[in-house]
Protein backbone atom coordinates (compact mmCIF):
# COMPACT_ATOMS: atom_id res chain seq x y z
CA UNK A 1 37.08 -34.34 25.52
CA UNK A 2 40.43 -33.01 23.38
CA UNK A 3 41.91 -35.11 20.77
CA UNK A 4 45.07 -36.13 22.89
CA UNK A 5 42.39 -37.66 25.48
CA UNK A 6 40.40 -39.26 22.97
CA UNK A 7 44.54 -40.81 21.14
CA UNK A 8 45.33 -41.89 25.00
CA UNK A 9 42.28 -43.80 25.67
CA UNK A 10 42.65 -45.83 22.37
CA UNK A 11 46.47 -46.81 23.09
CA UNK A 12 46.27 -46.71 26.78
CA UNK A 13 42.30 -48.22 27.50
CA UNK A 14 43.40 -49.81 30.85
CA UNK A 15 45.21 -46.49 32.13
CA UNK A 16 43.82 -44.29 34.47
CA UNK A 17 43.01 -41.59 32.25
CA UNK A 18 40.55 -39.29 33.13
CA UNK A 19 37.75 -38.92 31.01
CA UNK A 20 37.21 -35.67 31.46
CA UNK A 21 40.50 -33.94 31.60
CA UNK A 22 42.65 -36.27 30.04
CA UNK A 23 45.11 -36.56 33.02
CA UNK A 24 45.96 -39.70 34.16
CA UNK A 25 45.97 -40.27 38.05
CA UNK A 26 47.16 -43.14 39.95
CA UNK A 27 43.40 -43.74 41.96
CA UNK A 28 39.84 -41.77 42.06
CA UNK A 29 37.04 -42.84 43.91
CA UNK A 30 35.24 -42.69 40.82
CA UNK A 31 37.23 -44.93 37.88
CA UNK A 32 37.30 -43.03 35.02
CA UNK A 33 37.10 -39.29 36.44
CA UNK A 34 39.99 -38.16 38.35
CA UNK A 35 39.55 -36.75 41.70
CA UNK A 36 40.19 -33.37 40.66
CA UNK A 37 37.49 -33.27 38.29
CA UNK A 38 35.09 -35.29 40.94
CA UNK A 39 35.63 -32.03 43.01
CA UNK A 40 33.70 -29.92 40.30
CA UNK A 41 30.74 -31.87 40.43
CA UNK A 42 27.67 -29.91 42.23
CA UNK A 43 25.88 -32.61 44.95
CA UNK A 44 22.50 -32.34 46.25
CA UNK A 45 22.08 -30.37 49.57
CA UNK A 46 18.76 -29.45 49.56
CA UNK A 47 16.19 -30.82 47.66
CA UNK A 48 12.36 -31.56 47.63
CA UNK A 49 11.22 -34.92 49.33
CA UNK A 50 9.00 -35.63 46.67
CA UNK A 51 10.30 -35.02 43.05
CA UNK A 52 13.93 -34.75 44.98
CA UNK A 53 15.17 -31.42 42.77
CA UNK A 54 17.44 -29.17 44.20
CA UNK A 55 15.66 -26.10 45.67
CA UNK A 56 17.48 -22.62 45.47
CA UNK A 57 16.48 -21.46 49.21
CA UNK A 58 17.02 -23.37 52.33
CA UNK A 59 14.03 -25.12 53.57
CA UNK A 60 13.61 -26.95 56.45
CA UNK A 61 13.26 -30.48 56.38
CA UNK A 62 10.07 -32.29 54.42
CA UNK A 63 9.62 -28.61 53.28
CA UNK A 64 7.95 -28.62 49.22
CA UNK A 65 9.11 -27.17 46.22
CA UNK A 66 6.35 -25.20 44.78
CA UNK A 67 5.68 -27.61 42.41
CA UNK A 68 4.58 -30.49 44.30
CA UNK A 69 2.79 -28.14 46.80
CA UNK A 70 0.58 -27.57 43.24
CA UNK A 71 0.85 -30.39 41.78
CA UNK A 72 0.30 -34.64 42.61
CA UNK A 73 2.89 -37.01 40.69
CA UNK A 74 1.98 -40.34 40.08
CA UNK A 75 5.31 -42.17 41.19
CA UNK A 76 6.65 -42.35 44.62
CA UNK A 77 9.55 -40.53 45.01
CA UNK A 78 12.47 -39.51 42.45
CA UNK A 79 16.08 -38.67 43.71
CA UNK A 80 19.44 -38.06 42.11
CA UNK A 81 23.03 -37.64 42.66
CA UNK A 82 24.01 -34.00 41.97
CA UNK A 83 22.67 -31.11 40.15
CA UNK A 84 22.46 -30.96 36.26
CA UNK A 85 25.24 -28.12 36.11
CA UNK A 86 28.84 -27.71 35.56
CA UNK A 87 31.23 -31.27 35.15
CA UNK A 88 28.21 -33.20 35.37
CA UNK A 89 26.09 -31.40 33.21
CA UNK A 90 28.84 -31.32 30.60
CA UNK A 91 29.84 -35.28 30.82
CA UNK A 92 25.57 -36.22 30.46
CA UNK A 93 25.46 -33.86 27.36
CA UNK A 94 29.21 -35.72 26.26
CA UNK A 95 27.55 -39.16 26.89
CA UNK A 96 24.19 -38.57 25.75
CA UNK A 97 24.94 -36.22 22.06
CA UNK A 98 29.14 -36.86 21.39
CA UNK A 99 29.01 -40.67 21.34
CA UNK A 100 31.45 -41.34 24.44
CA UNK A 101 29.80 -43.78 25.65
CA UNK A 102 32.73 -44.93 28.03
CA UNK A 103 31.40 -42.10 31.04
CA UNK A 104 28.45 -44.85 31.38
CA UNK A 105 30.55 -46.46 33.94
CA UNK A 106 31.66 -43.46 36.15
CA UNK A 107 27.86 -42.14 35.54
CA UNK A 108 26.75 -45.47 36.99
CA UNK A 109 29.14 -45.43 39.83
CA UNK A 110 27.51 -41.83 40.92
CA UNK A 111 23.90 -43.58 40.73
CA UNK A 112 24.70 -46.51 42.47
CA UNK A 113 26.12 -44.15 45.12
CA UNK A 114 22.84 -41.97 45.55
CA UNK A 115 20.84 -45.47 44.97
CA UNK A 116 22.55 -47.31 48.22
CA UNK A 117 21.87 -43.47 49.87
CA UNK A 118 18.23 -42.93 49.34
CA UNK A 119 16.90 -45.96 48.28
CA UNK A 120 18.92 -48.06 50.30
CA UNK A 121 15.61 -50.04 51.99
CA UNK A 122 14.02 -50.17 49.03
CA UNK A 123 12.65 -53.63 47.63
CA UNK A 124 13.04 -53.34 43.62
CA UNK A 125 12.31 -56.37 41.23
CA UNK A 126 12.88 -54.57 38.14
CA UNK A 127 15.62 -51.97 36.49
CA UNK A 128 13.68 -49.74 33.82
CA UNK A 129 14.94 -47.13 31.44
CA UNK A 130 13.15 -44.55 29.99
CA UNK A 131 12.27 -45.78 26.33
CA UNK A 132 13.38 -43.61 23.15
CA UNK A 133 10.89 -43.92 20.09
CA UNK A 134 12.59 -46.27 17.79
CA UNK A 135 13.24 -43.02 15.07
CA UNK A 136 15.56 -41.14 17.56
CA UNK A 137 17.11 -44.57 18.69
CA UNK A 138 17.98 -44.76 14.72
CA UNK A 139 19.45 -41.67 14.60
CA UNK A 140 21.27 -41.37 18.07
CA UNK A 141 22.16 -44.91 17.79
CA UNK A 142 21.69 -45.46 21.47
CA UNK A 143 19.00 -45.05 24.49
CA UNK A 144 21.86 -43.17 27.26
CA UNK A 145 19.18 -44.20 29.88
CA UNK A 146 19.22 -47.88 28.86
CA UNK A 147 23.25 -48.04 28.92
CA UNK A 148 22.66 -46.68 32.53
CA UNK A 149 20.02 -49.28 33.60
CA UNK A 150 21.69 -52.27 31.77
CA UNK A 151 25.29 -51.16 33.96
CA UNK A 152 23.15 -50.13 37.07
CA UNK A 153 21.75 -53.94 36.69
CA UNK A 154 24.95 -55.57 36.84
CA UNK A 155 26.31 -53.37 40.04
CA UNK A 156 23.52 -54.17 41.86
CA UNK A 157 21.68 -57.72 40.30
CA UNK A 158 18.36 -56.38 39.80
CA UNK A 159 16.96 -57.80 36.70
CA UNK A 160 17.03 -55.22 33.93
CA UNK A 161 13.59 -55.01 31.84
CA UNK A 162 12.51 -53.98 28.65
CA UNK A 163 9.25 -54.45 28.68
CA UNK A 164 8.29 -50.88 28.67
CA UNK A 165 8.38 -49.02 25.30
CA UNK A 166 7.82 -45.54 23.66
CA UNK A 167 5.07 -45.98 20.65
CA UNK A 168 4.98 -42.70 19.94
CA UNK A 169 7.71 -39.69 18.86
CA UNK A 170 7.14 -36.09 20.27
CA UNK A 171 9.35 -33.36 19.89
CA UNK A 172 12.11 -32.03 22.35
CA UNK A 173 10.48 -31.35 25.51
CA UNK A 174 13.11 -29.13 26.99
CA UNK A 175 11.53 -25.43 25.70
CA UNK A 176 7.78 -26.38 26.98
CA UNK A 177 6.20 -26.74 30.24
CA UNK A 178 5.37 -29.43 32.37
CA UNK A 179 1.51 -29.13 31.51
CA UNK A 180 2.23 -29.09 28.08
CA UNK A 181 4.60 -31.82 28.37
CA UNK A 182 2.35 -34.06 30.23
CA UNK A 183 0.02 -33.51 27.10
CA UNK A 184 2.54 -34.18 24.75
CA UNK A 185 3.31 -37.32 26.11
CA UNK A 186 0.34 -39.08 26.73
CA UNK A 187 -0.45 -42.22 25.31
CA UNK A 188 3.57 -42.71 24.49
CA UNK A 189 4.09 -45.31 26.33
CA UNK A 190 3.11 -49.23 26.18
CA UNK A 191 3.57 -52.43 28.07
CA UNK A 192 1.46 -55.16 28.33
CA UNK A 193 -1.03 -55.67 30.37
CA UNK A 194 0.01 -56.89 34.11
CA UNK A 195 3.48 -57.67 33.16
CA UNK A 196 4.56 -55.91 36.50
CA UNK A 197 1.84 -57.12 38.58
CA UNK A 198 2.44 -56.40 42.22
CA UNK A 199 6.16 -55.10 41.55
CA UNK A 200 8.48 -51.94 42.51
CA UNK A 201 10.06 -50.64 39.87
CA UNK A 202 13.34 -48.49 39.36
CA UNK A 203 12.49 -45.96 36.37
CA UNK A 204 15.96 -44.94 35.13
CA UNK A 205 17.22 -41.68 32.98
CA UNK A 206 19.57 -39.83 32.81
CA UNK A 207 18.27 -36.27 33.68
CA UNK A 208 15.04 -35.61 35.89
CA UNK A 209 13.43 -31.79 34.60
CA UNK A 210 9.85 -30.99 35.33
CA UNK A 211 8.89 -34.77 36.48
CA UNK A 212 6.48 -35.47 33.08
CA UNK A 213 8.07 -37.89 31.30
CA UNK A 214 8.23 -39.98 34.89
CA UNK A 215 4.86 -39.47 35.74
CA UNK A 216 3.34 -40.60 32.30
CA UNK A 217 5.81 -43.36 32.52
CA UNK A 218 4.58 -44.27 36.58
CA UNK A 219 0.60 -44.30 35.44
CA UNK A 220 1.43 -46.60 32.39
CA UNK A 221 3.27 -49.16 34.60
CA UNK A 222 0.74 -48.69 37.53
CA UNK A 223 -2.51 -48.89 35.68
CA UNK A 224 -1.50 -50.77 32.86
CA UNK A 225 1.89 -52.92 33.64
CA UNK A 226 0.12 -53.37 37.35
CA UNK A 227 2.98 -52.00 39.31
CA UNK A 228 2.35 -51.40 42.97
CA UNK A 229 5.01 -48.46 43.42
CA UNK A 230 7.33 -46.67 41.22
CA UNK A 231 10.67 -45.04 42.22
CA UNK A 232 12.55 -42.85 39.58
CA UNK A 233 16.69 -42.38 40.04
CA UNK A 234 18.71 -39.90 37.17
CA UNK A 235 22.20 -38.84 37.44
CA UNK A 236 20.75 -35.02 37.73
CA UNK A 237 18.62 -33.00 38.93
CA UNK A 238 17.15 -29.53 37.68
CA UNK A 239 16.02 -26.83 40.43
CA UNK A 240 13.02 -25.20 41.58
CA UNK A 241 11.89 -23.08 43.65
């Protein structure tokens, strides 16, 4: 976002500026991000059944990626609105690192969208964001996934819970793999015991990679919390093969 975007959406905040471009547009299906800029924003076409990431070849329908042909996840399902590339890669990173905390409602407006697509006969008593450890949230200053679940909650009246917490810090996850990931991350979550007995839960984030952090996350709430199924939704998606 330039500087002139960032002047016209402190004099102007009920405008239709874009967010992304600074233009401002007289309607967009999306408030917030201009139509133009909506056009640049990569959807899912093809994509596992499973952990729902784009795959590069066509497949045929119910076809695997490799890695859940390999490998068992703990959670039911995970889905997501577009790819994490191009516009939408570059708004999570603006959202998520630059402070502009304003794309949380056009973000939530995609997830709602892919929410009433693939989990639209879904039964969900509970809206859950991934937790940040409590020294990141001190430095970032805010969880990005818990801005999404707390505006995903009031589109769609699911209670929003907070019950779910990270005890323990690791480092960034993005240059390892998912096994070492999944070691990384155990024992980093806590919630107390049965607080979700019998429930579905919506896990919420912002970006879905290689599936750990979900998984951990889906065996805390199922064998501790006492969840009965866990569904994951993120704005984006990485691919596989």
């Amino acid at each position: 976002m330039n500087i002139l975007s960032k002047i016209l959406r402190v004099i102007y905040p009920d405008q239709n500026i874009c967010l992304q471009c600074g233009d401002n547009y007289l309607y967009s299906e999306i408030k917030g991000i201009c139509d133009s800029c909506l056009e640049d924003i990569e959807l899912l076409e093809n994509y596992c059944p499973i952990c729902g990431r784009e795959l590069y070849k066509v497949a045929s329908e119910g076809d695997l990626c490799s890695h859940c042909q390999n490998e068992s996840y703990i959670f039911e399902a995970a889905r997501s609105m577009g790819t994490y590339n191009g516009l939408l890669k570059k708004l999570l990173l603006e959202f998520k690192y630059n402070d502009i905390t304003e794309l949380k409602r056009p973000l939530v407006h995609l997830m709602y969208i892919a929410l009433n697509c693939h989990y639209n006969s879904e039964k969900i008593d509970n809206i859950i964001p991934v937790p940040i450890h409590k020294k990141r949230l001190k430095q970032r200053g805010y969880n990005q996934a818990e801005l999404l679940a707390e505006e995903l909650s009031l589109y769609t009246g699911i209670p929003l819970s907070l019950s779910l917490l990270r005890i323990k810090d690791s480092p960034p996850l993005y240059n390892f793999a998912y096994k070492q990931r999944r070691t990384l991350l155990k024992d980093s979550f806590y919630v107390k015991k049965n607080c979700y007995e019998g429930q579905s839960l919506l896990l919420i984030d912002d970006i879905f990679t290689t599936g750990a952090t979900a998984n951990e996350i889906a065996r805390v709430l199922k064998n501790t919390g006492g969840a009965v199924r866990v569904i994951i939704l993120t704005i984006a998606t990485a691919y596989t093969y």
